[in-house]
PDB file of N, CA and C in Angstrom:
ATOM      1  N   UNK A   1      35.908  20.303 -14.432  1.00  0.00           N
ATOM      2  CA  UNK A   1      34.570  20.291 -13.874  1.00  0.00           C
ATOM      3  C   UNK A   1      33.567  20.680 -14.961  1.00  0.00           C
ATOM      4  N   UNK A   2      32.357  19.751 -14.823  1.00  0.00           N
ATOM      5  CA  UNK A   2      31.579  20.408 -16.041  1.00  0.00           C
ATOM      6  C   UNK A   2      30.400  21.753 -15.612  1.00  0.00           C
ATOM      7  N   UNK A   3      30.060  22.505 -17.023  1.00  0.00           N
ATOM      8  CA  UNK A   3      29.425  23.532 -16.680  1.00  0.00           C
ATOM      9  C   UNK A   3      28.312  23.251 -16.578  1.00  0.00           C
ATOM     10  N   UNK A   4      27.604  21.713 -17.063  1.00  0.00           N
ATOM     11  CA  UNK A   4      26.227  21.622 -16.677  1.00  0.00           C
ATOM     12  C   UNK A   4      26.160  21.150 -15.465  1.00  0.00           C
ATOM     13  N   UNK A   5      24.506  21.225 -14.905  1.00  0.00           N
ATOM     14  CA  UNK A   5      23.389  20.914 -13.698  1.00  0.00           C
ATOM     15  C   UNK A   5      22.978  20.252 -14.133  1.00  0.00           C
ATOM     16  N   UNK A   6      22.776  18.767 -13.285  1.00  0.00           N
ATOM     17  CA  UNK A   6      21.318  17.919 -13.680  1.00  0.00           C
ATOM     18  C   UNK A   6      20.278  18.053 -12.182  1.00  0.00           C
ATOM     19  N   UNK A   7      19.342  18.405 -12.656  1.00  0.00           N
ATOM     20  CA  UNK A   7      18.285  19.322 -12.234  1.00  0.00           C
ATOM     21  C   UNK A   7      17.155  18.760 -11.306  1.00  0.00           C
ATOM     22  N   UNK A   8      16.985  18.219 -10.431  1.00  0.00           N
ATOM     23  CA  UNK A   8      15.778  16.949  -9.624  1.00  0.00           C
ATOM     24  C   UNK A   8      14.826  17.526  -9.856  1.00  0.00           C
ATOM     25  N   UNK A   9      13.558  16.340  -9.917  1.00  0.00           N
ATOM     26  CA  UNK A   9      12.174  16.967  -9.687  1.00  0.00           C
ATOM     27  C   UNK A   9      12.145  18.425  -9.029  1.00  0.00           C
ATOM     28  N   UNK A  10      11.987  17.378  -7.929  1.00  0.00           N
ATOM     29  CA  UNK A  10      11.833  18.863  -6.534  1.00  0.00           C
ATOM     30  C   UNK A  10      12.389  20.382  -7.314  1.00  0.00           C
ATOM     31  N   UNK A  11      13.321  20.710  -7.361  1.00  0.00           N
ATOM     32  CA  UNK A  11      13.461  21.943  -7.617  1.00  0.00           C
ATOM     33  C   UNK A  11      12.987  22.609  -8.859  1.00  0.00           C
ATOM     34  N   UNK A  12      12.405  21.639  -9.813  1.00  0.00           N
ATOM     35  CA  UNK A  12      11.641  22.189 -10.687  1.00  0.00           C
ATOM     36  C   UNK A  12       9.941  22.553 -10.456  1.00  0.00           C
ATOM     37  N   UNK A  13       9.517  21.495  -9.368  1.00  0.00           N
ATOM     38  CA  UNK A  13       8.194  21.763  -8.935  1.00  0.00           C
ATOM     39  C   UNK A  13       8.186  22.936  -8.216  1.00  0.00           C
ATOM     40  N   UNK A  14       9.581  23.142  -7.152  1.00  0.00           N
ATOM     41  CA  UNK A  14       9.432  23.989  -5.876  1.00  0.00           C
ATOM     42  C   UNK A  14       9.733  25.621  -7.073  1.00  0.00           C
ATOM     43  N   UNK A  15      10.506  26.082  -7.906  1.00  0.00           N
ATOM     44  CA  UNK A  15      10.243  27.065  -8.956  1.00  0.00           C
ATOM     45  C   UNK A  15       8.915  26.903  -9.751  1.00  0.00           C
ATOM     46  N   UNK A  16       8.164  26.361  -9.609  1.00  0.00           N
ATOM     47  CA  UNK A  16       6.813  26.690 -10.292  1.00  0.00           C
ATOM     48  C   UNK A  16       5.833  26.784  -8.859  1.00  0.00           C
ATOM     49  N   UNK A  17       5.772  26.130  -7.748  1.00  0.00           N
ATOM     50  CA  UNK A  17       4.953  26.177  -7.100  1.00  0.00           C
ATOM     51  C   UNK A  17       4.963  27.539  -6.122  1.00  0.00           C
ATOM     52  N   UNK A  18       4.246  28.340  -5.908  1.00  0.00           N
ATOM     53  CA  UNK A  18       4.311  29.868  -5.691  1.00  0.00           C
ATOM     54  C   UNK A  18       3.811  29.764  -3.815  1.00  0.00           C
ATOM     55  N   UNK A  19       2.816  28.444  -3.598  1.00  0.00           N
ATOM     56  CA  UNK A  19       3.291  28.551  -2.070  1.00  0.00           C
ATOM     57  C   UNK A  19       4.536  27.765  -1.104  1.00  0.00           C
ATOM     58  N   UNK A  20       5.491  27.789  -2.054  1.00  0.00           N
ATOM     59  CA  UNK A  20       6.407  26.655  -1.515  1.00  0.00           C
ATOM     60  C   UNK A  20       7.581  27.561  -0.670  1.00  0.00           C
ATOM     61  N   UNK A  21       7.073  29.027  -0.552  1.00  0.00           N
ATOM     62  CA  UNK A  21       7.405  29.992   0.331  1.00  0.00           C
ATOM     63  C   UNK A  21       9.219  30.497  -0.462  1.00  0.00           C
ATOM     64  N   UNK A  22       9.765  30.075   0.577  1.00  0.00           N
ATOM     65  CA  UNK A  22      11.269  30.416   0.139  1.00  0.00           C
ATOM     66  C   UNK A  22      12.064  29.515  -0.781  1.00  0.00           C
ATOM     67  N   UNK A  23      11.234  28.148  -0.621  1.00  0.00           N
ATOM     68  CA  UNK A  23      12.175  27.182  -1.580  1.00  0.00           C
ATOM     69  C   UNK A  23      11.708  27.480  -2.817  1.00  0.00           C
ATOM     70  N   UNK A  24      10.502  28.065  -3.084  1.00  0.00           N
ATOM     71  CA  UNK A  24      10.000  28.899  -4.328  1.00  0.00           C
ATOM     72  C   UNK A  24      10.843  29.701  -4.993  1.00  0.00           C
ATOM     73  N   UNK A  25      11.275  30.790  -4.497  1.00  0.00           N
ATOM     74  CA  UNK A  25      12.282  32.016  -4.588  1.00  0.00           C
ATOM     75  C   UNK A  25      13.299  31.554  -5.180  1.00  0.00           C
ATOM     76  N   UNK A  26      14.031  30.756  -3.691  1.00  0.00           N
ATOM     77  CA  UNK A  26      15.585  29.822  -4.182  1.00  0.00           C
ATOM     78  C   UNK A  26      15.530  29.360  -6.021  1.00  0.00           C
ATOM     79  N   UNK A  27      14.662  28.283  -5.836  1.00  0.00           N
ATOM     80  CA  UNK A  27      14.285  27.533  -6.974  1.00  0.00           C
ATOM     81  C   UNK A  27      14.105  28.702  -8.468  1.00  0.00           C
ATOM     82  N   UNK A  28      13.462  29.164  -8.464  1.00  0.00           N
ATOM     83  CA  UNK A  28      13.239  29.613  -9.173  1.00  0.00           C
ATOM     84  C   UNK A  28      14.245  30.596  -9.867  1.00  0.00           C
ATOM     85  N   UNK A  29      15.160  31.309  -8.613  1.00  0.00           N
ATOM     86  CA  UNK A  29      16.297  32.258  -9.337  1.00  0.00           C
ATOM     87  C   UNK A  29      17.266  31.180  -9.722  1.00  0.00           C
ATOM     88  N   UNK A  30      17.427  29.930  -9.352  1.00  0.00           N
ATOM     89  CA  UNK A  30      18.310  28.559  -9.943  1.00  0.00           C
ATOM     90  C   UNK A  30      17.651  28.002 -11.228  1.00  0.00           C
ATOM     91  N   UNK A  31      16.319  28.046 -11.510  1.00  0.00           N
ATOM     92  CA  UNK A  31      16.056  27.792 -12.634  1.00  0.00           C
ATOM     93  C   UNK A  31      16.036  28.582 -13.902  1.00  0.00           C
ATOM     94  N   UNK A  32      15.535  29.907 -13.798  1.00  0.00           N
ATOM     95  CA  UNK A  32      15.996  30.835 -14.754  1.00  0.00           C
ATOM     96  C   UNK A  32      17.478  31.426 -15.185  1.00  0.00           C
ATOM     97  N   UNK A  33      17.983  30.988 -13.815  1.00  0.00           N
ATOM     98  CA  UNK A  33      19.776  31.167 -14.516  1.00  0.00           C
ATOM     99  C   UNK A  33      20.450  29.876 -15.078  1.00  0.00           C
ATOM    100  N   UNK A  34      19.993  28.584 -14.814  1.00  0.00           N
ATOM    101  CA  UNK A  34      20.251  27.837 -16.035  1.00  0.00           C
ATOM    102  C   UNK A  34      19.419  27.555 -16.915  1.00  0.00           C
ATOM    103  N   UNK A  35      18.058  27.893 -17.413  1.00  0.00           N
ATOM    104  CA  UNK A  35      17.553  28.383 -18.537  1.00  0.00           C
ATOM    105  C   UNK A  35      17.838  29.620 -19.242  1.00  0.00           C
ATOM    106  N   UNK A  36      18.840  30.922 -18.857  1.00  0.00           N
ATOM    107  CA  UNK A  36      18.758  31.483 -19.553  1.00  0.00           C
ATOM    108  C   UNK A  36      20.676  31.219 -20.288  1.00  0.00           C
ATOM    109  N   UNK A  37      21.170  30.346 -19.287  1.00  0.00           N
ATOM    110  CA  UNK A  37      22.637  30.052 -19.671  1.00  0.00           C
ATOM    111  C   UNK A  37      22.297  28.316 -20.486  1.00  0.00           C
ATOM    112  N   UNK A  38      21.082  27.731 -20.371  1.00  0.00           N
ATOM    113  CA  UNK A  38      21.635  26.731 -21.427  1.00  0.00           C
ATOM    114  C   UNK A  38      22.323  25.552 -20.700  1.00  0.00           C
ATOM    115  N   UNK A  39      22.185  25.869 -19.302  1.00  0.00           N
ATOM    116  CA  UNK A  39      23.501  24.775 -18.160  1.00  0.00           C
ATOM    117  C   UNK A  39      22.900  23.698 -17.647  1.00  0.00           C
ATOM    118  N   UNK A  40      21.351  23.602 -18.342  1.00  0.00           N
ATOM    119  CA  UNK A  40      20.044  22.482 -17.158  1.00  0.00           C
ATOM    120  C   UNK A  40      20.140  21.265 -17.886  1.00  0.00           C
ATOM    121  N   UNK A  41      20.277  20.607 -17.060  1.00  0.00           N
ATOM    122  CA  UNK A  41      20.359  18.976 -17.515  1.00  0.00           C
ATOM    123  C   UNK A  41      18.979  18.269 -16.901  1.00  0.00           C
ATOM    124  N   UNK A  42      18.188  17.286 -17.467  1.00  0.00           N
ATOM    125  CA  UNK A  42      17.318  16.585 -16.497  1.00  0.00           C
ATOM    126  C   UNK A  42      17.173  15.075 -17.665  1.00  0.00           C
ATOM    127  N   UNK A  43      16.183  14.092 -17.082  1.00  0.00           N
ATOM    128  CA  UNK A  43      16.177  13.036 -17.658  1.00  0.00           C
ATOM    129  C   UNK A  43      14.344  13.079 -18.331  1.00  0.00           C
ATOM    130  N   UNK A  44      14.113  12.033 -19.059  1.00  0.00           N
ATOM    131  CA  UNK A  44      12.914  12.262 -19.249  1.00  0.00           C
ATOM    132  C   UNK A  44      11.863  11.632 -17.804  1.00  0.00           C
ATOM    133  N   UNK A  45      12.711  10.380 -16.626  1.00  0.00           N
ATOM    134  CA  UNK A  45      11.630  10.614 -15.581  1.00  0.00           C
ATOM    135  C   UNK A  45      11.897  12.111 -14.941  1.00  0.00           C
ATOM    136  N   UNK A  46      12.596  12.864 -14.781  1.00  0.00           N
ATOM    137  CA  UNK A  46      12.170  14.398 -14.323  1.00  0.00           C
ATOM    138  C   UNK A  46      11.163  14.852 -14.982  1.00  0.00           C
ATOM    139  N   UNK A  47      11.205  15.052 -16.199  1.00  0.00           N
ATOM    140  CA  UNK A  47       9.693  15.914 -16.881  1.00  0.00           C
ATOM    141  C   UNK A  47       8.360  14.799 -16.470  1.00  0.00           C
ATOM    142  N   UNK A  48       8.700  13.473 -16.708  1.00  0.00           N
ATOM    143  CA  UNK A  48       7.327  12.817 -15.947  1.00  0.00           C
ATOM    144  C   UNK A  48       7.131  13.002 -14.743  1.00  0.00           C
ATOM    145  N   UNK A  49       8.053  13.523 -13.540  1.00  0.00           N
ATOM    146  CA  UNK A  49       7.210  12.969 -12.535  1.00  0.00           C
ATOM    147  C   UNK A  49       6.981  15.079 -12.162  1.00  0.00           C
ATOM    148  N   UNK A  50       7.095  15.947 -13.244  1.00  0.00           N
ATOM    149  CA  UNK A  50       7.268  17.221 -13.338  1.00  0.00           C
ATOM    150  C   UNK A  50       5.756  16.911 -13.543  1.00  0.00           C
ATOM    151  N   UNK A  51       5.478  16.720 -14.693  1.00  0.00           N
ATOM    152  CA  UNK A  51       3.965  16.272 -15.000  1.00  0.00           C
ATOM    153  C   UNK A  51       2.757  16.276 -14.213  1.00  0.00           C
ATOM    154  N   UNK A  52       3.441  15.435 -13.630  1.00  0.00           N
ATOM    155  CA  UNK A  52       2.197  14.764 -12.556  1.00  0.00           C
ATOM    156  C   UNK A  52       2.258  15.748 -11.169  1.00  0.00           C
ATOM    157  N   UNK A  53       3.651  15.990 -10.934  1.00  0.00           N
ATOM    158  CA  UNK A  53       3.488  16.831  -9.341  1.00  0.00           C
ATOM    159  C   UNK A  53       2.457  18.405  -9.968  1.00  0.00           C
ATOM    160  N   UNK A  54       3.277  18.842 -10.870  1.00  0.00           N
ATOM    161  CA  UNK A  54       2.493  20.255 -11.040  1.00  0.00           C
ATOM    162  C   UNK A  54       0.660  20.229 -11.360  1.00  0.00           C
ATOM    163  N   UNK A  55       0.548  19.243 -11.524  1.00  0.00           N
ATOM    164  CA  UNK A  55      -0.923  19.147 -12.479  1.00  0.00           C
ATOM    165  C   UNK A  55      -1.691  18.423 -11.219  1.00  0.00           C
ATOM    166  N   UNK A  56      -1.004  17.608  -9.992  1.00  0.00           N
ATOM    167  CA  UNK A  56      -1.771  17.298  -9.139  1.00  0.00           C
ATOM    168  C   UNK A  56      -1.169  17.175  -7.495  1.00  0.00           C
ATOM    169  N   UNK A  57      -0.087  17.492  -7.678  1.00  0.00           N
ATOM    170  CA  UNK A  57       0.327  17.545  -5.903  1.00  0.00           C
ATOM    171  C   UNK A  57       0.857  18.679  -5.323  1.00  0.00           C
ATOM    172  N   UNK A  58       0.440  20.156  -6.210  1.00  0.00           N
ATOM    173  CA  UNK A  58       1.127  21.391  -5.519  1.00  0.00           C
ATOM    174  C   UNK A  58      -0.003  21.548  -5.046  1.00  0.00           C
ATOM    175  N   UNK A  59      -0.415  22.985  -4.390  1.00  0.00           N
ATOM    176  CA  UNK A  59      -1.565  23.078  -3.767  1.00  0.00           C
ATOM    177  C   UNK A  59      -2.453  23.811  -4.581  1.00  0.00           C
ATOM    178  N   UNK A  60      -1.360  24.695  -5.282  1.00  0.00           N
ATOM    179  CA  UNK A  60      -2.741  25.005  -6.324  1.00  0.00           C
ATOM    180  C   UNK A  60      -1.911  24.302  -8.092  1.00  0.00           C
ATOM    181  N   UNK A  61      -3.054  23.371  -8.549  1.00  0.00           N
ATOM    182  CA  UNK A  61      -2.874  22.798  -9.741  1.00  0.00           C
ATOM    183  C   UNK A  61      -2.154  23.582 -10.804  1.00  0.00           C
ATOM    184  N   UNK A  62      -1.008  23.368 -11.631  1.00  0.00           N
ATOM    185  CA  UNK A  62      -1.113  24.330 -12.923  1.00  0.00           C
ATOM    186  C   UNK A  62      -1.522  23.412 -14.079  1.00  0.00           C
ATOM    187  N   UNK A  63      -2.211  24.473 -14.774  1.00  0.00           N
ATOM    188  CA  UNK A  63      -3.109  24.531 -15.775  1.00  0.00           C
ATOM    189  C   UNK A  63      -1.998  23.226 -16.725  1.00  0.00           C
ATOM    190  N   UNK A  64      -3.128  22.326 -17.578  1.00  0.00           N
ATOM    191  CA  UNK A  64      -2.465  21.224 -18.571  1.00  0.00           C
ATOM    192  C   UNK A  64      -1.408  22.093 -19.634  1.00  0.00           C
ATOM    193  N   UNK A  65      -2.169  22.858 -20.170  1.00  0.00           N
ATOM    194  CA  UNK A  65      -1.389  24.071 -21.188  1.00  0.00           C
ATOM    195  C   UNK A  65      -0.198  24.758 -20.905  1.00  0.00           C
ATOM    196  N   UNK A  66      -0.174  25.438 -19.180  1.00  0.00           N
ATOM    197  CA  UNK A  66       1.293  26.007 -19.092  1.00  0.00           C
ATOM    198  C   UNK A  66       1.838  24.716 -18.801  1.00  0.00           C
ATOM    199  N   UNK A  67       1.582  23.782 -18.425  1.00  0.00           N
ATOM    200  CA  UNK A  67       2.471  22.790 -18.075  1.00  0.00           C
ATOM    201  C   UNK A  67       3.395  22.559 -18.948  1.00  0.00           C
ATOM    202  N   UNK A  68       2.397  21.827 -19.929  1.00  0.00           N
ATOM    203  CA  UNK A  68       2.824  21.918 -21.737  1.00  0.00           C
ATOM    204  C   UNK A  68       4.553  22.802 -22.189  1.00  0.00           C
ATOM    205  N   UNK A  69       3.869  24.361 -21.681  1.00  0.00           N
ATOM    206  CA  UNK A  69       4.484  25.144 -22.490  1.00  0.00           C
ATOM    207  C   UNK A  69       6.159  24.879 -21.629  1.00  0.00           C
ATOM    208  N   UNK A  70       5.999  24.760 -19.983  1.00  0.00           N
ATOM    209  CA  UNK A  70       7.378  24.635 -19.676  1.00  0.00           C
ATOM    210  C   UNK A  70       7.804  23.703 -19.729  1.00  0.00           C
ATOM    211  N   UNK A  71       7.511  22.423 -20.418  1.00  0.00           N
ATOM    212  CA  UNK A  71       8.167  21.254 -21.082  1.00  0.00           C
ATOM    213  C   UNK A  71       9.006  21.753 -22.052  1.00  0.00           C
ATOM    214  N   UNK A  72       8.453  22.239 -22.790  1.00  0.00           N
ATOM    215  CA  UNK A  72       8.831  22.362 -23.984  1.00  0.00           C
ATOM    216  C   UNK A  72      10.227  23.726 -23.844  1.00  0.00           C
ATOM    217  N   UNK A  73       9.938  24.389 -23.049  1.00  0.00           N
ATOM    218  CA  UNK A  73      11.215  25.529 -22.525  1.00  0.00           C
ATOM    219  C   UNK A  73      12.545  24.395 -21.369  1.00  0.00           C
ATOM    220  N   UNK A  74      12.416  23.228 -20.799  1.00  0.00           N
ATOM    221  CA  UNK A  74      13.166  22.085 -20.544  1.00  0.00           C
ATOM    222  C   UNK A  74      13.234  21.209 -21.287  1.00  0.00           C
ATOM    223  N   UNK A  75      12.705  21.126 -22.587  1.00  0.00           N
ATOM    224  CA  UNK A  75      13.307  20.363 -23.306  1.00  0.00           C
ATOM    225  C   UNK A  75      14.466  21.272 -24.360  1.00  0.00           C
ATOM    226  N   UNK A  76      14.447  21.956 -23.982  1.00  0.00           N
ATOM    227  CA  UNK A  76      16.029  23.080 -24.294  1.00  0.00           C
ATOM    228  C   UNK A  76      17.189  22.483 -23.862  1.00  0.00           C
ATOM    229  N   UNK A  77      16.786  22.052 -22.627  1.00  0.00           N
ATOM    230  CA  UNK A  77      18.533  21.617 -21.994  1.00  0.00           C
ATOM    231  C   UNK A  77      18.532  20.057 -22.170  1.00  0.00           C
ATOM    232  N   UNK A  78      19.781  19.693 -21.868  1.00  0.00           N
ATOM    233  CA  UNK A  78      20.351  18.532 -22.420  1.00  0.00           C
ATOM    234  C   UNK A  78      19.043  17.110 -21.878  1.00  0.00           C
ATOM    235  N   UNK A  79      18.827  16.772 -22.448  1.00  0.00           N
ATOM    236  CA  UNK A  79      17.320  15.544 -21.225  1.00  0.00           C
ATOM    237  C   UNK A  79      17.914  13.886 -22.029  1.00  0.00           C
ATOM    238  N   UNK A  80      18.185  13.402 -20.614  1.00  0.00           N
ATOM    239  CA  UNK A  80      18.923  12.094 -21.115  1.00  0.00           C
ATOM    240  C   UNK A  80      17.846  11.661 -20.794  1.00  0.00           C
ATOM    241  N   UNK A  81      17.472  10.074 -21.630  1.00  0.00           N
ATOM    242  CA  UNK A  81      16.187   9.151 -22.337  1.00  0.00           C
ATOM    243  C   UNK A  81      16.933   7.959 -21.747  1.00  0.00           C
ATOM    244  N   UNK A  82      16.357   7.877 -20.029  1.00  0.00           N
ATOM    245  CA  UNK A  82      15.944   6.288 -20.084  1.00  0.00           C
ATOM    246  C   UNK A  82      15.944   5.304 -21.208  1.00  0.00           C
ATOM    247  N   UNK A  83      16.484   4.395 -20.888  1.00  0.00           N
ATOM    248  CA  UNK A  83      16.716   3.397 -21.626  1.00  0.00           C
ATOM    249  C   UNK A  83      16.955   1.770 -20.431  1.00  0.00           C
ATOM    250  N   UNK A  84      16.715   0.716 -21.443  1.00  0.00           N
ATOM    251  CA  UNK A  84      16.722  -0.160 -20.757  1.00  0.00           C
ATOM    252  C   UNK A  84      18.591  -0.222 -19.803  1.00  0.00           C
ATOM    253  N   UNK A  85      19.183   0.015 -20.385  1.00  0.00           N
ATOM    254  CA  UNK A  85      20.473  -0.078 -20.002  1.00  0.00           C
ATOM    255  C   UNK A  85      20.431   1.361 -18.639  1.00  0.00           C
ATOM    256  N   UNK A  86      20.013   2.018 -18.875  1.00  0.00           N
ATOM    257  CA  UNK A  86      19.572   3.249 -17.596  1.00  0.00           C
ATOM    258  C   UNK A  86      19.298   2.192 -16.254  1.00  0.00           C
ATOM    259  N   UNK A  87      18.416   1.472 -16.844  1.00  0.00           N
ATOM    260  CA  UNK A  87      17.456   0.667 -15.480  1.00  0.00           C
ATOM    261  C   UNK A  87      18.029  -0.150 -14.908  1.00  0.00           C
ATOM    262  N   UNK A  88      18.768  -1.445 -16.215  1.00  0.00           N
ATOM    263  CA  UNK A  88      20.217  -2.340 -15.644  1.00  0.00           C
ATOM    264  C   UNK A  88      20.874  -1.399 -14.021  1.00  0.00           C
ATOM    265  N   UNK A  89      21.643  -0.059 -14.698  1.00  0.00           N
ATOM    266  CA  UNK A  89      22.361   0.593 -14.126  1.00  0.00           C
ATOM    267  C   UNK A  89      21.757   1.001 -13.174  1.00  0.00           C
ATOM    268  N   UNK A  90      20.506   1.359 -13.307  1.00  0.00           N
ATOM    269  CA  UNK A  90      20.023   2.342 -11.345  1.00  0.00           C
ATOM    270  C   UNK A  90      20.214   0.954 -10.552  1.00  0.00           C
ATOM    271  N   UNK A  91      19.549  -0.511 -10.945  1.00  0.00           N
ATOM    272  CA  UNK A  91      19.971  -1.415 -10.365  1.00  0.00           C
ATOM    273  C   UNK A  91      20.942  -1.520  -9.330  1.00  0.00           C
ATOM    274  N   UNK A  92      22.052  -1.182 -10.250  1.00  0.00           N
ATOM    275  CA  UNK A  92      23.246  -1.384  -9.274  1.00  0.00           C
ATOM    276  C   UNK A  92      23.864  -0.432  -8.200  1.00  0.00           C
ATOM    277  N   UNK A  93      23.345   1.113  -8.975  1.00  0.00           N
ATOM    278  CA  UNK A  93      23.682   2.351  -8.083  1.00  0.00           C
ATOM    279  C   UNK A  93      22.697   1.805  -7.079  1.00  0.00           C
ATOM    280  N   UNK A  94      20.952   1.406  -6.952  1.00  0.00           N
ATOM    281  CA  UNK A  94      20.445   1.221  -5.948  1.00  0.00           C
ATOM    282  C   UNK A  94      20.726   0.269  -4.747  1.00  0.00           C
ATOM    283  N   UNK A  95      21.694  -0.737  -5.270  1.00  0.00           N
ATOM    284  CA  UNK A  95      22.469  -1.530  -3.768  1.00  0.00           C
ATOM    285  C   UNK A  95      23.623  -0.925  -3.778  1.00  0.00           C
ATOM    286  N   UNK A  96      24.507  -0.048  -4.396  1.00  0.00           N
ATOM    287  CA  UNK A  96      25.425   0.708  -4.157  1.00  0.00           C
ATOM    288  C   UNK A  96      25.695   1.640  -3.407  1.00  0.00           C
ATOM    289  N   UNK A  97      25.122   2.492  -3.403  1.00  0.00           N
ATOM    290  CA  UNK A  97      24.290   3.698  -3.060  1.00  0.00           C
ATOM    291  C   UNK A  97      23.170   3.760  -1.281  1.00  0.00           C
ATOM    292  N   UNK A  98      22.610   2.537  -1.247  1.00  0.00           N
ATOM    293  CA  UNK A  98      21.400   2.375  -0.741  1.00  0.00           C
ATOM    294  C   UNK A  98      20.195   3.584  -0.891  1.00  0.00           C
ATOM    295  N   UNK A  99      20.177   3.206  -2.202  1.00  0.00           N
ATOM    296  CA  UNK A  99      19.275   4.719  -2.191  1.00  0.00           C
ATOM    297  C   UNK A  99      18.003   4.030  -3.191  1.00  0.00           C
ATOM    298  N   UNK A 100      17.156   4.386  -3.223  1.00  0.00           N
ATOM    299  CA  UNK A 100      15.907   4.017  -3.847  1.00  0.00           C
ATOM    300  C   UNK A 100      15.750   3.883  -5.325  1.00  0.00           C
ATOM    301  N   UNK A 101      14.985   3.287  -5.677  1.00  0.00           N
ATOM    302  CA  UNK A 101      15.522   2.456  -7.401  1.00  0.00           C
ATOM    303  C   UNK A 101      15.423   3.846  -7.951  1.00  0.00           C
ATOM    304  N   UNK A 102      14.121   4.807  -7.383  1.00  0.00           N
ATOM    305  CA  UNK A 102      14.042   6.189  -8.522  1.00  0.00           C
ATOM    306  C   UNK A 102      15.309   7.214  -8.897  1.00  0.00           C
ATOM    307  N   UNK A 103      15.678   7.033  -7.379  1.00  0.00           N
ATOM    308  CA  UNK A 103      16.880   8.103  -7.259  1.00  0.00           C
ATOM    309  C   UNK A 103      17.913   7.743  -8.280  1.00  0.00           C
ATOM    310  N   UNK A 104      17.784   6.209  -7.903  1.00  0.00           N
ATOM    311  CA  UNK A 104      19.439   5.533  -8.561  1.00  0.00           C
ATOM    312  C   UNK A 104      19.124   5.841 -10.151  1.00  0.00           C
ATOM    313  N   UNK A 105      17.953   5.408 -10.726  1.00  0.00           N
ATOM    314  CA  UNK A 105      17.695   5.859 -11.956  1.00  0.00           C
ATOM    315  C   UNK A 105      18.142   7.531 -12.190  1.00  0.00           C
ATOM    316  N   UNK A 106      17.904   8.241 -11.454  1.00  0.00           N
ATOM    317  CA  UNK A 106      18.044   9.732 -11.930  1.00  0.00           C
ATOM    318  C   UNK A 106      19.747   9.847 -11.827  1.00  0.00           C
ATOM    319  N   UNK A 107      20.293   9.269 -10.977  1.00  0.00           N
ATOM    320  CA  UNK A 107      22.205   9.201 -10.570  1.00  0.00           C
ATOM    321  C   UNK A 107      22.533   8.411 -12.359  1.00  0.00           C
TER     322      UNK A 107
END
């Protein structure tokens, strides 16, 4: 079994977003224990669509700058780079799967 996590949006927004009540909490003690073990996996659409939720769909905005800075503390852990051959592949996980082209991209 491997020791890494690959990491969804959601639980990276719901650890930064402070009214997201308890999934806040959860999130957040899951994100600092695989940032401080090195175990977080994500892709580069996670940090994009990280981007955009924190800077415009939590309820309160975070700032362009910290955004910045916790990129750069997730780009620590392993971040697999889309590629055209990624997209081939969600393709097929997405009639496989029946799950939505984004998801299948992140699988």
């Amino acid at each position: 079994m491997s020791d890494k996590y690959f990491v969804d949006t959601n639980i990276l927004v719901y650890a930064h977003d402070r009214s997201a009540g308890i999934k806040h909490e959860r999130a957040q003690m899951l994100v600092e224990e695989l940032l401080d073990s090195g175990r977080g996996v994500l892709s580069t659409q996670v940090l994009q669509e990280l981007c955009i939720n924190l800077r415009r769909k939590v309820r309160t905005p975070v700032p362009m700058e910290e955004v910045r800075l916790l990129l750069r503390d997730y780009a620590t852990w392993d971040v697999i780079i889309n590629n055209s051959q990624s997209v081939l592949e969600a393709l097929d996980l997405e009639v496989r799967y029946r799950t939505s082209f984004w998801d299948a991209l992140i699988l």
